[in-house]
Protein backbone atom coordinates (compact mmCIF):
# COMPACT_ATOMS: atom_id res chain seq x y z
CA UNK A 1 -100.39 -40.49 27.35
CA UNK A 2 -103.56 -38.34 27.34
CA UNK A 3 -106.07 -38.61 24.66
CA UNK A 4 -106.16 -35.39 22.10
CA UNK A 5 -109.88 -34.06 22.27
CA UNK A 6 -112.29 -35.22 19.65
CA UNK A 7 -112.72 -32.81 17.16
CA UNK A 8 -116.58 -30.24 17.05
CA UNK A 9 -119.14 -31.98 15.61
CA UNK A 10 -119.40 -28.64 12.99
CA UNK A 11 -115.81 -29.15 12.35
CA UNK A 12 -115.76 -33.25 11.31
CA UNK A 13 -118.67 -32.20 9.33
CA UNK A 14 -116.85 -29.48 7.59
CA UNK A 15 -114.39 -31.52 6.37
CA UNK A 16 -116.86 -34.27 5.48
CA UNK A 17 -118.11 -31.14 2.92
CA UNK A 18 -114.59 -30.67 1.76
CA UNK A 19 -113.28 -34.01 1.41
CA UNK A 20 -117.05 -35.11 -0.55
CA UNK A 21 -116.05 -31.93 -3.34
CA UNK A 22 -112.35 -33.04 -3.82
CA UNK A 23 -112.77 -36.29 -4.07
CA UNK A 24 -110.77 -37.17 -1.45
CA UNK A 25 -113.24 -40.12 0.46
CA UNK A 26 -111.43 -43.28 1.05
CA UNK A 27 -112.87 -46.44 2.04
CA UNK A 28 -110.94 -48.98 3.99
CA UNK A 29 -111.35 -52.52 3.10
CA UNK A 30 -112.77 -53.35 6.05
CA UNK A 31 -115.80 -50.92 5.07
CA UNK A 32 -115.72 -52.51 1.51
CA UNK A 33 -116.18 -56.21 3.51
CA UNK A 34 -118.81 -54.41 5.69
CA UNK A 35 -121.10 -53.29 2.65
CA UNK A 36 -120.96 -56.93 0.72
CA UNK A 37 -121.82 -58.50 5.03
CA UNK A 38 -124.88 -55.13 5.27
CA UNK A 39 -125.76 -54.88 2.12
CA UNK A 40 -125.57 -51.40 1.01
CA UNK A 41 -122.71 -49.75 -1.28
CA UNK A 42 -120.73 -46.21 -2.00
CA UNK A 43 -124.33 -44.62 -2.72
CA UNK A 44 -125.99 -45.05 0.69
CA UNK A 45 -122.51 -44.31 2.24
CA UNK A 46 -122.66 -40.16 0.08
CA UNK A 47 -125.81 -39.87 1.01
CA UNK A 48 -125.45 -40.10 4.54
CA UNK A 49 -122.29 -38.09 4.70
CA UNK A 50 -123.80 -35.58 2.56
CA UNK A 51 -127.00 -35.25 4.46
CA UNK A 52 -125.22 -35.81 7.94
CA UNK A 53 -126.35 -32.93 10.79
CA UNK A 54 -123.98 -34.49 13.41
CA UNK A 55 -121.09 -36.81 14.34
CA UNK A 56 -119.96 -38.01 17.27
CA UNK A 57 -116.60 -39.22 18.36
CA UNK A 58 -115.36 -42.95 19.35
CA UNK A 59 -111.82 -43.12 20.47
CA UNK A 60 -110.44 -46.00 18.05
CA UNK A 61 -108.03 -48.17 20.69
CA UNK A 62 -106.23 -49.64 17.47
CA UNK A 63 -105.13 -46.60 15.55
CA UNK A 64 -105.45 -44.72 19.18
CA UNK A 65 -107.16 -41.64 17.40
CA UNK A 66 -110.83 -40.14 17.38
CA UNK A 67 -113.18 -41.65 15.00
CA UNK A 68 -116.67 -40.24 14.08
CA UNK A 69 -119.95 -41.63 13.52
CA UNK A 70 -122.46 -39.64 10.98
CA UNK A 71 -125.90 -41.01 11.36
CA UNK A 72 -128.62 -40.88 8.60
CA UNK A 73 -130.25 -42.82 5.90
CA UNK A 74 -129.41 -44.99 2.56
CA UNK A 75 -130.60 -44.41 -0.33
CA UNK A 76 -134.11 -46.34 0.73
CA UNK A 77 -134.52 -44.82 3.39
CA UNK A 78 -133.19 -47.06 5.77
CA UNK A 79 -131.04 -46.06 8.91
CA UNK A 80 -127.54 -46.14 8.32
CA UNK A 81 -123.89 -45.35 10.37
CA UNK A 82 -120.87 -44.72 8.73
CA UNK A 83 -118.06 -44.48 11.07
CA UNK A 84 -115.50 -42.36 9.32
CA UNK A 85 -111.70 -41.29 9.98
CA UNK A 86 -109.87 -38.41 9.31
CA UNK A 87 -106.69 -37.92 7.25
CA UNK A 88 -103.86 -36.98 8.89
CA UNK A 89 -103.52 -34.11 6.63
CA UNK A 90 -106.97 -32.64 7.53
CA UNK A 91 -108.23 -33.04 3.80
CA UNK A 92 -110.10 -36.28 3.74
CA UNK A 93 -111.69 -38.88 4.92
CA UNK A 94 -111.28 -42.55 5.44
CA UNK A 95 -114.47 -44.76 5.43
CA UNK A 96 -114.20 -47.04 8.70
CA UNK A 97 -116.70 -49.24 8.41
CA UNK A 98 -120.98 -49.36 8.04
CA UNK A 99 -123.74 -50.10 10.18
């Protein structure tokens, strides 16, 4: 079976925007694990999907759908990935993991 295309870059971070007002950001527990191993928390994860300017797919062989990393900084300033999935519904986001 073909792979569906990744969504636009403008589009993922659309819904980011969306998803951030309604309240509707999820975070798997393997992202919980992944902030205790990295060492940064909910905060730094906001900040960089609020101040995101792109994201770029990774097909996710597991789940076998598109994923998304949004690239910026924590809270301190440090660089920071958050690889992030998107509802099925189109309304929010689930928090993948950190790095």
């Amino acid at each position: 079976m073909a792979r569906p295309k990744p969504l636009k870059a403008e589009d993922v971070l659309k819904i980011v925007s969306a998803a951030l007002a309604r309240g509707r950001v999820y975070p798997s527990n393997h992202f919980r694990q992944r902030m205790r191993e990295r060492n940064f928390d909910i905060n730094d994860a906001i900040q960089v999907l609020e101040n995101a300017k792109e994201a770029r797919p990774k097909w996710n062989t597991k789940s076998a759908t598109w994923n998304y990393d949004l690239y910026g900084k924590d809270i301190e300033g440090q660089a920071l990935t958050i690889r992030i999935a998107i509802t099925e519904d189109i309304n929010g986001v689930v928090l993948v993991t950190g790095f």
